[in-house]
Structures are given as C-alpha cells and as structure tokens.
Protein backbone atom coordinates (compact mmCIF):
# COMPACT_ATOMS: atom_id res chain seq x y z
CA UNK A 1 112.08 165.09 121.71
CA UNK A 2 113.06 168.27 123.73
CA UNK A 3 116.21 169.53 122.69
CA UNK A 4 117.38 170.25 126.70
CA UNK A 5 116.49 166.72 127.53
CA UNK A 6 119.06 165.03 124.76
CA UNK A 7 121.26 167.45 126.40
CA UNK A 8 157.01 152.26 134.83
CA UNK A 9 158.37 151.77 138.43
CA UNK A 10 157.35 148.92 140.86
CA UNK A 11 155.07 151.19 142.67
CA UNK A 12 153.06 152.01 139.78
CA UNK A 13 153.11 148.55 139.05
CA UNK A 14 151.95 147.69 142.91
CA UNK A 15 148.58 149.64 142.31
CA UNK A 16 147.40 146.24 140.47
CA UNK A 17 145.40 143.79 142.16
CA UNK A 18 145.80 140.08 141.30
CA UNK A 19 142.86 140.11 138.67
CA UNK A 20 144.49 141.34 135.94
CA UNK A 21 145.53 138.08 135.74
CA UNK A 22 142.72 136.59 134.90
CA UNK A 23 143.21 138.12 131.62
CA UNK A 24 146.23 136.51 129.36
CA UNK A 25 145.56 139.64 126.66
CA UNK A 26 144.05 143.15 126.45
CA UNK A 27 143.41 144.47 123.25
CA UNK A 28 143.49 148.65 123.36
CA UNK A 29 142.47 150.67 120.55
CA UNK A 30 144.17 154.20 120.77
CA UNK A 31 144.21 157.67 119.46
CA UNK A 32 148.05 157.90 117.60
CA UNK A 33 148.77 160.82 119.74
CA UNK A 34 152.30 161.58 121.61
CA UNK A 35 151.18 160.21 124.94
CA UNK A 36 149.32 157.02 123.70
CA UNK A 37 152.26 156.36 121.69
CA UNK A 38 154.90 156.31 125.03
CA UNK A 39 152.20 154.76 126.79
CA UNK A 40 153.19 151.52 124.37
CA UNK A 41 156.68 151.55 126.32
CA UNK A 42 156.01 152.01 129.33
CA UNK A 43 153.12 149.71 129.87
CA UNK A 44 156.13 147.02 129.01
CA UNK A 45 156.66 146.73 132.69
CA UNK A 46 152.78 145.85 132.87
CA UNK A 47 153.29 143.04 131.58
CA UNK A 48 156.54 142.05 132.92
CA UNK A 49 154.51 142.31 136.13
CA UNK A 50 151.15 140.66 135.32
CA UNK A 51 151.94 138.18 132.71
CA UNK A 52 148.87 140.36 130.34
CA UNK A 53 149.94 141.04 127.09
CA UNK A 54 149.06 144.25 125.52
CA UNK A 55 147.41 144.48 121.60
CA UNK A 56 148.31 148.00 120.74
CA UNK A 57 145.59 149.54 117.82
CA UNK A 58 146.78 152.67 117.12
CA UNK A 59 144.84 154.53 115.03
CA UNK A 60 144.60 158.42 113.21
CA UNK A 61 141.73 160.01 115.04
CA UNK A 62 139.08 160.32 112.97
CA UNK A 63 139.79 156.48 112.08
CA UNK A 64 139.33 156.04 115.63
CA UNK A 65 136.33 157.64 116.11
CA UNK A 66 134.47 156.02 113.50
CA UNK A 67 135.89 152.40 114.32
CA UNK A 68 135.25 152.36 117.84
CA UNK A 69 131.66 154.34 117.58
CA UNK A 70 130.86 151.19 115.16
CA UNK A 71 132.10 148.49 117.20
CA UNK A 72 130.99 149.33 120.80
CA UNK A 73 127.32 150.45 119.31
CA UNK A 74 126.91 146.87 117.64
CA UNK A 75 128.46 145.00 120.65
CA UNK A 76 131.08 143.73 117.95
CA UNK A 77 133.78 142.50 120.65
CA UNK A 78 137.18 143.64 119.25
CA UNK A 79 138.11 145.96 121.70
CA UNK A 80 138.64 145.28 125.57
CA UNK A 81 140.06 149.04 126.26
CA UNK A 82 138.80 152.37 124.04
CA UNK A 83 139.69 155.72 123.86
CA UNK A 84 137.06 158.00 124.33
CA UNK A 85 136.35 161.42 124.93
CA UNK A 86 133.99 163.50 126.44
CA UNK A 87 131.67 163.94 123.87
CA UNK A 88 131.16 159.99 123.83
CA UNK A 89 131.62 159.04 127.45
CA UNK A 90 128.61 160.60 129.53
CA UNK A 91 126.29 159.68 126.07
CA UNK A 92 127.75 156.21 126.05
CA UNK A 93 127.66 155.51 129.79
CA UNK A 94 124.03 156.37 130.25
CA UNK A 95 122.94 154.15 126.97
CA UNK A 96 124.66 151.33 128.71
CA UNK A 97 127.55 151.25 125.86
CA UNK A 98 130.37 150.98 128.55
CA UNK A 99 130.59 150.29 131.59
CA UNK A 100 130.77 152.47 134.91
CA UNK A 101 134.35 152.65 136.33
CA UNK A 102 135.13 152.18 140.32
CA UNK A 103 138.78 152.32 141.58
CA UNK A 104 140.32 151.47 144.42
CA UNK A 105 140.74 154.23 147.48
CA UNK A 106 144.41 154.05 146.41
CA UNK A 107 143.55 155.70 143.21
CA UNK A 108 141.94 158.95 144.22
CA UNK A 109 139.20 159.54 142.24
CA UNK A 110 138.90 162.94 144.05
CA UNK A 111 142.42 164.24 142.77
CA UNK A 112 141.16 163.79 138.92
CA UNK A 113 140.67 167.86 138.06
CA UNK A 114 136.92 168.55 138.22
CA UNK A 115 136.35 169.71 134.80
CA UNK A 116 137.78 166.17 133.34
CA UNK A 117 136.07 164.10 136.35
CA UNK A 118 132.69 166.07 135.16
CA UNK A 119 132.83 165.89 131.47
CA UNK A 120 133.36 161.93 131.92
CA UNK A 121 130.60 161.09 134.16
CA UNK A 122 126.84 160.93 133.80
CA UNK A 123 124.61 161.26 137.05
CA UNK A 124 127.68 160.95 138.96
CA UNK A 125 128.75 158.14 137.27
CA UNK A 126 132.77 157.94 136.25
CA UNK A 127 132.45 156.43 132.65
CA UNK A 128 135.99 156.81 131.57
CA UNK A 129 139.00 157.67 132.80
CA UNK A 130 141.02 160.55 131.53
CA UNK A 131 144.61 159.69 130.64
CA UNK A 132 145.59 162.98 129.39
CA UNK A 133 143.01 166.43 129.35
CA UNK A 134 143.44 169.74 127.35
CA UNK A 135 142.27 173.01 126.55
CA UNK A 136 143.06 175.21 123.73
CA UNK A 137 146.09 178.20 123.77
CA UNK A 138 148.23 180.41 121.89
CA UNK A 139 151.99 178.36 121.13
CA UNK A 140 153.79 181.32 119.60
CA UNK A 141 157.65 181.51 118.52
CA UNK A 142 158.64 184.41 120.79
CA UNK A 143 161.69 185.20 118.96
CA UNK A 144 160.00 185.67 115.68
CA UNK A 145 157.67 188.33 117.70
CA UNK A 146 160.47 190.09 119.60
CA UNK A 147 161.78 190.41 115.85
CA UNK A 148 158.53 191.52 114.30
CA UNK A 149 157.95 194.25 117.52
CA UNK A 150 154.66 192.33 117.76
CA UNK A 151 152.71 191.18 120.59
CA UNK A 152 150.42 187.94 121.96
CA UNK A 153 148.75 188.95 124.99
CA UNK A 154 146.45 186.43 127.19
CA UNK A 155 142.58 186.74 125.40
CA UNK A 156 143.68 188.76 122.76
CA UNK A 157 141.63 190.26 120.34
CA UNK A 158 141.25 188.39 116.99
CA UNK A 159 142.58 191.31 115.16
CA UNK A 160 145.78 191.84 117.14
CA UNK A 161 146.24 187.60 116.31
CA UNK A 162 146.10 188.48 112.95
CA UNK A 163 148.06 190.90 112.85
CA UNK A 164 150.87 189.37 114.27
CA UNK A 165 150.44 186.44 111.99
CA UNK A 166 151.13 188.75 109.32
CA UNK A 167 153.72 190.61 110.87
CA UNK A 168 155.88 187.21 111.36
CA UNK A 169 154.93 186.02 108.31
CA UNK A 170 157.57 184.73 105.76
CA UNK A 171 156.77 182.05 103.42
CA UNK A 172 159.95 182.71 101.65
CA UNK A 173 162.08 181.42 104.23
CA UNK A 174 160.12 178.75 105.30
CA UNK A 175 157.80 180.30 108.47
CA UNK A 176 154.38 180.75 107.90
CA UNK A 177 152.49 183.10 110.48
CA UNK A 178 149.29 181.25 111.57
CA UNK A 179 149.08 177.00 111.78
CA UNK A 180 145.57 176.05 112.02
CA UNK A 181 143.68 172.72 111.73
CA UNK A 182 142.09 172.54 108.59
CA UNK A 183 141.29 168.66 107.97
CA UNK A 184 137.77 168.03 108.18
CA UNK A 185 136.20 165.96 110.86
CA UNK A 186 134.21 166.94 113.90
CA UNK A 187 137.00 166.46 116.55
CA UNK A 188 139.86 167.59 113.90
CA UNK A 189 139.14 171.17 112.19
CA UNK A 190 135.61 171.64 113.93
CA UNK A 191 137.24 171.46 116.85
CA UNK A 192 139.42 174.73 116.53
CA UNK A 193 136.51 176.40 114.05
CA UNK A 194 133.92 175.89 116.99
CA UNK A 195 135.89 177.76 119.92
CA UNK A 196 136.19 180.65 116.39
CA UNK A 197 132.75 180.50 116.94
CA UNK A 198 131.62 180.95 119.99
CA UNK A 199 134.31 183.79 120.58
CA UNK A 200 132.36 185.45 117.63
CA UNK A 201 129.13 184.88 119.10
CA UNK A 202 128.26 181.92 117.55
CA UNK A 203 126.38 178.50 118.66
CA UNK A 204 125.60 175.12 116.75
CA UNK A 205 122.31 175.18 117.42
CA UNK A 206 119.44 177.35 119.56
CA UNK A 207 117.53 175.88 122.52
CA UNK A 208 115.28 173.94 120.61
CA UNK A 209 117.78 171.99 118.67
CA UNK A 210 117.30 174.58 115.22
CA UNK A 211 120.66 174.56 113.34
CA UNK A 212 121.93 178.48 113.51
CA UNK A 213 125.11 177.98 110.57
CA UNK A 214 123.52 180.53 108.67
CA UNK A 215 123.60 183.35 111.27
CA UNK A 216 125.77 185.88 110.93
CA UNK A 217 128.30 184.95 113.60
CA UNK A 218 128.72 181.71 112.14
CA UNK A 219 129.64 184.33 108.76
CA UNK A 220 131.48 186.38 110.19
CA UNK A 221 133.89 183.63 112.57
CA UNK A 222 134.22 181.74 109.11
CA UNK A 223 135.25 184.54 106.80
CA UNK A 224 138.04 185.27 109.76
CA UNK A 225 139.40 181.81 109.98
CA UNK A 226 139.63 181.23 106.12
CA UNK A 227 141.06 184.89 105.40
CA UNK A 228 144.02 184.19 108.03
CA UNK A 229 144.92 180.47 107.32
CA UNK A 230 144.19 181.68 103.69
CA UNK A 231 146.66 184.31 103.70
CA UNK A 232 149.18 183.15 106.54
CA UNK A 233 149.15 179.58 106.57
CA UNK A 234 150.78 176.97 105.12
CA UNK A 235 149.80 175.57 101.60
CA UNK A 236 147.77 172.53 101.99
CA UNK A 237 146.24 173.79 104.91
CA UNK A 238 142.71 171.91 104.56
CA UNK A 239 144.44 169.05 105.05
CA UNK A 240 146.47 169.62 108.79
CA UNK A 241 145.17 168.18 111.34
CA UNK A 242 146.95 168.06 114.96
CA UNK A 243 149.87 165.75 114.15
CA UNK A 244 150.35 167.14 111.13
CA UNK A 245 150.99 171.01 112.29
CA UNK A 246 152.85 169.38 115.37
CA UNK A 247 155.64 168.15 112.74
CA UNK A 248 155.58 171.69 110.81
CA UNK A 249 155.78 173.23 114.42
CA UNK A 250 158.95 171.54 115.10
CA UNK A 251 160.75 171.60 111.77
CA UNK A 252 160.45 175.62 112.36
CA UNK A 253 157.68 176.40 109.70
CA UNK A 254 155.01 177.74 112.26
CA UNK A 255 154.75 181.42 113.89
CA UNK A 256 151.77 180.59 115.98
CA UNK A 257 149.56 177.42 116.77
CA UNK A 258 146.35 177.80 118.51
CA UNK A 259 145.15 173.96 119.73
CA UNK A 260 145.60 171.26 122.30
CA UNK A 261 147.61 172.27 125.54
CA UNK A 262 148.71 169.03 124.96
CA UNK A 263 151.01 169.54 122.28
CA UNK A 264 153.38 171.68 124.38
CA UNK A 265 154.79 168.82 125.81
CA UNK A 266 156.26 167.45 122.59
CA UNK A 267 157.34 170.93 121.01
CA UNK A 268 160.89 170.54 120.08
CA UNK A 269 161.75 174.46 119.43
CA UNK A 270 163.15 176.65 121.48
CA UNK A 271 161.61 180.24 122.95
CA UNK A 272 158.22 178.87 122.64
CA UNK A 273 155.68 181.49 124.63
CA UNK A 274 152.07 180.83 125.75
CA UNK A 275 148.86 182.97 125.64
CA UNK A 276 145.32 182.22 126.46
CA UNK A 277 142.89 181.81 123.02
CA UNK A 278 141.90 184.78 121.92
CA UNK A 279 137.91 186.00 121.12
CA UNK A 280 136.01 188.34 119.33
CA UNK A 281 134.40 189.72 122.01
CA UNK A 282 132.97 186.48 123.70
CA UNK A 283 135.40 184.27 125.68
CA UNK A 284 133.40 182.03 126.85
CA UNK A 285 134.23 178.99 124.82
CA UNK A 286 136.82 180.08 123.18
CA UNK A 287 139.12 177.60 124.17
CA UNK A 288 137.95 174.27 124.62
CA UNK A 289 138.14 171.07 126.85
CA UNK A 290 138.67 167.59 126.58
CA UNK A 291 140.09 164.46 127.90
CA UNK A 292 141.64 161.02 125.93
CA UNK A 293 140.31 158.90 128.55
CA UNK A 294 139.90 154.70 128.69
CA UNK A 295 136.59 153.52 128.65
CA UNK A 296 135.71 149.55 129.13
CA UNK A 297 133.06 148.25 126.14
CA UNK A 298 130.03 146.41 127.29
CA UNK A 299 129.83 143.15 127.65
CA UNK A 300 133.61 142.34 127.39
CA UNK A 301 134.62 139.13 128.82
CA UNK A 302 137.80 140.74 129.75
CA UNK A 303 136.15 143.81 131.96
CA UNK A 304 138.10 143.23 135.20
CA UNK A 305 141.61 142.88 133.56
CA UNK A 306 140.49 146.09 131.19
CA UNK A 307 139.78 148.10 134.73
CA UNK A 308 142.72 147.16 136.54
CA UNK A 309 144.90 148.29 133.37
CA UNK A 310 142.86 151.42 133.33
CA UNK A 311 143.22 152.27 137.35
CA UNK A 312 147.08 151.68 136.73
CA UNK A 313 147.54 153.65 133.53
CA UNK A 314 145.67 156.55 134.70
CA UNK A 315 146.99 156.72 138.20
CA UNK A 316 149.71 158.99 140.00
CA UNK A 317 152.08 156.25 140.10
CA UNK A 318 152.18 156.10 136.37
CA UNK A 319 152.91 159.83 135.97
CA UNK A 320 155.82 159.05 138.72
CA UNK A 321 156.86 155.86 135.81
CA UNK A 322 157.07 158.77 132.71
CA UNK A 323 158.69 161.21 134.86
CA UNK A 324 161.23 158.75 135.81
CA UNK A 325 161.71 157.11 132.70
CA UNK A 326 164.90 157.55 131.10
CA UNK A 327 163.53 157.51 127.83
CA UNK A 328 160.66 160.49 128.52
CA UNK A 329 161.10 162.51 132.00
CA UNK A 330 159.03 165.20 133.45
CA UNK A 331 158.28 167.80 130.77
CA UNK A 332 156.59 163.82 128.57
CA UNK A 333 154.38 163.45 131.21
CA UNK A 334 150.65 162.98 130.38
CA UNK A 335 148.88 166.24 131.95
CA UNK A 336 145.96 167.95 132.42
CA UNK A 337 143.98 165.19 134.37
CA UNK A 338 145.52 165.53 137.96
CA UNK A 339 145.57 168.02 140.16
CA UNK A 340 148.62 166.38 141.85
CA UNK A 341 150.65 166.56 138.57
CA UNK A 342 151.01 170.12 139.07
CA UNK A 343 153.04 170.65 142.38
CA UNK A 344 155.70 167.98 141.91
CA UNK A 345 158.89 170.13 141.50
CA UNK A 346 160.03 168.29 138.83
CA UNK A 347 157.17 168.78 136.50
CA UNK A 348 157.68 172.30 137.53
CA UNK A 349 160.82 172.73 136.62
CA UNK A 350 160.85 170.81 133.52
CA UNK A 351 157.07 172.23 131.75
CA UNK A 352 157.40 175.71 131.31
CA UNK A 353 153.60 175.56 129.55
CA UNK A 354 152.08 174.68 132.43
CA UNK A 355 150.34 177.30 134.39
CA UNK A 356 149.31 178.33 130.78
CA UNK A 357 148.13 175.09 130.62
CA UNK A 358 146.50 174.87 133.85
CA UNK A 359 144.76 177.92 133.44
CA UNK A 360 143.17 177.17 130.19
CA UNK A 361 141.44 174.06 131.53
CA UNK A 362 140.17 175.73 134.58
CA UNK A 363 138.59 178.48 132.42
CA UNK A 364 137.08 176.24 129.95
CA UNK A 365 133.28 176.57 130.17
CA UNK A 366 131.35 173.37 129.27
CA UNK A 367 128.14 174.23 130.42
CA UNK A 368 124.93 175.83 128.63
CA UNK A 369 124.90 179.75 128.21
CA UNK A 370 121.85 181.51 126.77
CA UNK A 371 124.49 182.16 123.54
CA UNK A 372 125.20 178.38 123.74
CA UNK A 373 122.32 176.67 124.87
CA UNK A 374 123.77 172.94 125.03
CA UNK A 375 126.86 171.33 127.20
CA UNK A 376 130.30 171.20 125.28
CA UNK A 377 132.43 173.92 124.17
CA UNK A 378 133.88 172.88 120.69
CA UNK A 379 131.09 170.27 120.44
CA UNK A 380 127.19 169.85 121.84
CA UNK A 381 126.81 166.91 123.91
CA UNK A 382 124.35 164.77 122.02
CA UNK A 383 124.24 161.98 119.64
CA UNK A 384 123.61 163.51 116.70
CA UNK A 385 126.64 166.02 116.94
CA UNK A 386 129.28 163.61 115.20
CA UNK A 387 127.08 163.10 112.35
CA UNK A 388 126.25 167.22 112.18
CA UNK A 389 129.86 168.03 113.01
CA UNK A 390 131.51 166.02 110.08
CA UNK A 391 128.72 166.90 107.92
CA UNK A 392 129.52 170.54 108.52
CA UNK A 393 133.52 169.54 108.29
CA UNK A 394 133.47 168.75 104.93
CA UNK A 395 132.14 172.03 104.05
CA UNK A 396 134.64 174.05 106.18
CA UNK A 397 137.29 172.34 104.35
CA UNK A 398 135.72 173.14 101.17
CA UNK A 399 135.54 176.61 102.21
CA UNK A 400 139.43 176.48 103.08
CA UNK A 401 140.40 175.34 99.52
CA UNK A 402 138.30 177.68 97.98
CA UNK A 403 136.39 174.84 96.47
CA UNK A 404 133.35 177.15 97.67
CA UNK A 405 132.55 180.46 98.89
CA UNK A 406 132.30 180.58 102.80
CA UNK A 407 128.29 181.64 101.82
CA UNK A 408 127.79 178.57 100.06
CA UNK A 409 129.33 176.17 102.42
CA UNK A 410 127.90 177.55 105.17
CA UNK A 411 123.99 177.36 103.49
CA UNK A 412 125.22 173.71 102.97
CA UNK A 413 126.24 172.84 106.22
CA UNK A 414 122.39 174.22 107.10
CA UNK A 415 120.81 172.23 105.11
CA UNK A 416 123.03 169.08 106.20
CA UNK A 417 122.08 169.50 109.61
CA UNK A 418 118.80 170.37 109.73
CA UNK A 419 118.18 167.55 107.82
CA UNK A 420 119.70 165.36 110.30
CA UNK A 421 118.04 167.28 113.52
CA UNK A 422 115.01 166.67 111.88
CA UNK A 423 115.41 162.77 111.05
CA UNK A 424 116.28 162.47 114.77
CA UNK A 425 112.92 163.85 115.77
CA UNK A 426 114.21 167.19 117.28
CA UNK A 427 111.38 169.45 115.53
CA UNK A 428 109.05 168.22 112.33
C-alpha cells in the first residue's frame, strides 16, 4: 500500500423542517467539553419545538473516541448523532462509516470557515458538521508577566517561552509557570507534543509511511517539553488533560497554557493575554486545527431526524440562541466554525480572544510539506494514526513521570509503530 494513497430562540428553532418528527428520540454521544455541555440546555427548546427527545452521552474524550470508533465500525446501533473530528470524518466518510451531510440553502454551507469545511469533507463530500473549531495559542496571565518584566510575543521562540515560564514561576504560592497536557492519548497529550514537533522539525512518519520517533527532532522537541513541564508545571502533570488544566487555569494556578482556542471562552480570570504558538524554528504546524463536529452513523434508522438536529445545532441561528441566552451570552458562544460569528458586534465586544483566535485557525497548515509528508497537523490522516498515536502516548507520559528516559521511550514508541505500519501493509 503506498503511503500517499492512505493519505434557543424561535428562529433557530424555525430552521427545522417537519421531519424531525419522524423521530420520537435522538440519542447523541458527546465529547464533555464546555460547549457540548451548554449545548444540553439549550437544545431544551428543540424539543419543546419538535416533540424529539434528546439522550445526552457525555463522555471524557478519550472514552469517546474509543466508544464511538467501536460502535460505528461494527454497525452496533447505539448512537444516532457522534462527535467526530477531523481525523475520523474524511476516513470515515469515504469507508462508508457515516453518512454524507446536505443542508438546506438556509444553512449556508459556504459560510462554514474553509479550513473546518475542508478537514470534514472527502472528495467534496461534507461528512460532518463542525459545531465548534480550534487551533492552538499562547493563554498567558498578563499581570504575572508585567510583574516578572517578561514577555510573550506572537511565534515566539521556544526559549523566550521558557523563560518566561520560569520567570513567573512560583509554586510556593500556588502559580506554576507552564500548564501543559500531559495525559496520554492521541487527541489528549499527542496533540500538544505533535505541534512541539513539527516546530522542532519533526514529522510522524516520512513519505513512505517509515516511523521517524527516533530522529533527532523528535529528541530534541521531547527533551524540551519534559524539561519545562518538568521544571515549571504542576505536580501530576502526566495526568492533565484539557479539562483538567482548564480548572487549574481558573482557580489561578497557571502562568501560561498553550492548547485549544477554545478554552478562552470559558477562562474565568482576569488580564488573560493571547499569543500565537511558538516554534523552534519551523512554524508550520505548530499550532494545530480541529473541529468537534456531528456526524450521522450508517445505517441509523433515525438518519433524517439526526440531520435536521445537526443543520439546527450547527447553524447561525443557534449561535444567535447562545448569544442570547440569559444563562451563556456572547463571549459562550461556540466559535471557530463560522465566518459570520466573527462580525456580529456583540461577539466582538464580548470575546476579547478572538482575532487571536481567528488568526490561529487561518494559519493552521493541514496539508503535506516535504518536512511533513502526510495531511494533519497534530495528527496524520490515516487509519492507523489512533492506534500509533496512543501507542506513542503512553510512552510520552512515561517520559513525563520519569518512569523512563526520553531515549528509551522514544526507541519504544519506534518500535510500537513500526510494528503497527508494518501489520497494516505499509512496507514489509
């Protein structure tokens, strides 16, 4: 096999047609992040409207991941609505897992940004729809740098990170300079690690699907990350994932957070600044890009109710139902899918993150490089990568705890993935 080749108001409730109806329950399995979570209340109104009741599964990510992978794959049923991304959705859409998505004219395909539109299609093909999209960026406590006489500029080095992670930090009273994910899995610290990476020089694998962890990029972007969380992180590190350094975040305990654009919209502190991800030298793909988006399972009986909730939760009107919700407003509001988001005046006024935000998804670069010879930026855009990826997880996390040397983890994720590069018929 050639290794190229594998490569809430009434008017948001008025986008639904009558079919939803047909439907008397959807059952939704979701990632338990901020926006899925206020999704739960909103979507109350759906169902005042239509009459479809709404089976929340709301599940860690990793959990997810490995639940709904197992369950569309085998056709098992349990699921009328999935959260995907877009390492699953063009993959998925062209092995017939799910099934292709057309909206209404009213729904404006056209006005979903480019970059999410892209990485959730195959061949042209919408596969899912993105309910939120991010990058990656610098969320630093500008205050604590003002104090320090430190710095974050836009793409700054590695070093001058660093150093400003030491400079702010002060375990003693509670602030620790650098938050990082640490807790393995290929979408949780891999994620971060693999934008390290590539801003090192660094690639998962060459153009003929050989495994390059042992190169000295990968070496060198690994010693980094473990020497600064090591030294200015907080204890337990290995296992923080995204909601868990969102809660240290906003009980004060974090300097600087480099992850999701997302998570600006539910950081509770004040004098938070923004910088674009900083590289070693390479930026391309130093800041990654992806989309939570709704995908419809194969086969389900339910498929014209699970689209119509899918064309309404993902539509313009339903940003207008957050924005106006007393309980939420405009700085809740799911971003980084719509172009449109971005010039209502009350987003404006009420997300100070996002230009930063904007800007980091439009420089996000998916696409092969000859450094990076496969699609994806904090992942490669084939089967095998969740396998590889958690494989190679594991031994980052090892690494982190200092339950191994970054030399022997690293020879271990090579092993581990040549292994399974080989089983899957890449090379013999």
């Amino acid at each position: 096999m050639s290794f190229k080749k594998a490569l809430c108001a009434a008017s948001a409730i008025a986008l639904m047609s009558g079919s939803a109806a047909t439907a008397e329950s959807l059952t939704i399995a979701i990632v338990n992040n901020g926006h899925m979570i206020n999704m739960q209340t909103v979507a109350k109104a759906y169902t005042d409207e239509t009459g479809v009741e709404l089976n929340w599964v709301s599940l860690e990510e990793g959990v997810l991941r490995e639940q709904v992978t197992s369950d569309t794959a085998t056709g098992g049923g349990q699921y009328d609505v999935i959260n995907i991304g877009m390492q699953e959705a063009p993959i998925w859409g062209a092995a017939g897992w799910i099934e292709p998505l057309n909206f209404s004219a009213d729904y404006d395909v056209d006005d979903i940004l480019p970059a999410m539109r892209n990485g959730l299609s195959h061949e042209g093909t919408l596969y899912a729809a993105p309910f939120y999209g991010e990058s990656s960026m610098v969320m630093y406590r500008k205050d604590l740098t003002d104090a320090a006489g430190v710095t974050i500029a836009d793409n700054d080095s590695w070093d001058n990170v660093k150093a400003a992670a030491s400079a702010i930090h002060d375990p003693d009273n509670g602030v620790y300079g650098a938050c990082l994910r640490g807790k393995p899995g290929w979408g949780d610290n891999m994620a971060f690690i693999t934008t390290v990476v590539n801003s090192f020089g660094g690639a998962w694998f060459d153009a003929d699907g050989h495994p390059q962890l042992d190169s000295p990029e990968w070496n060198a972007a690994i010693n980094f990350y473990v020497d600064l969380l090591g030294n200015y992180g907080p204890p337990g590190s290995e296992g923080n994932s995204f909601n868990e350094i969102l809660a240290l975040y906003n009980e004060g305990k974090c300097g600087l957070w480099i992850d999701a654009t997302i998570a600006a919209s539910f950081l509770e502190v004040d004098g938070v600044a923004y910088a674009q991800s900083p590289n070693a030298g390479n930026p391309v793909g130093a800041n990654w890009l992806w989309a939570w988006a709704m995908a419809i399972p194969a086969g389900s009986p339910n498929a014209e109710a699970a689209a119509d909730f899918i064309e309404w939760a993902t539509s313009k009107d339903y940003v207008q139902a957050v924005g106006n919700h007393a309980e939420f407003g405009w700085g809740s509001v799911p971003t980084g899918q719509r172009a449109s988001t971005y010039a209502i005046p009350e987003f404006q006024a009420a997300a100070s993150f996002a230009a930063a935000e904007l800007a980091a998804i439009e420089s996000a670069a998916p696409g092969s490089t000859d450094l990076k010879p496969y699609v994806g930026v904090q992942f490669a855009a084939i089967p095998e990568f969740p396998e590889v990826g958690s494989a190679v997880a594991q031994e980052m996390a090892a690494a982190l705890s200092g339950a191994k040397s970054v030399e022997d983890a690293l020879a271990a994720s090579q092993e581990a993935a040549d292994a399974i590069m080989r089983e899957a018929g890449y090379y013999e």
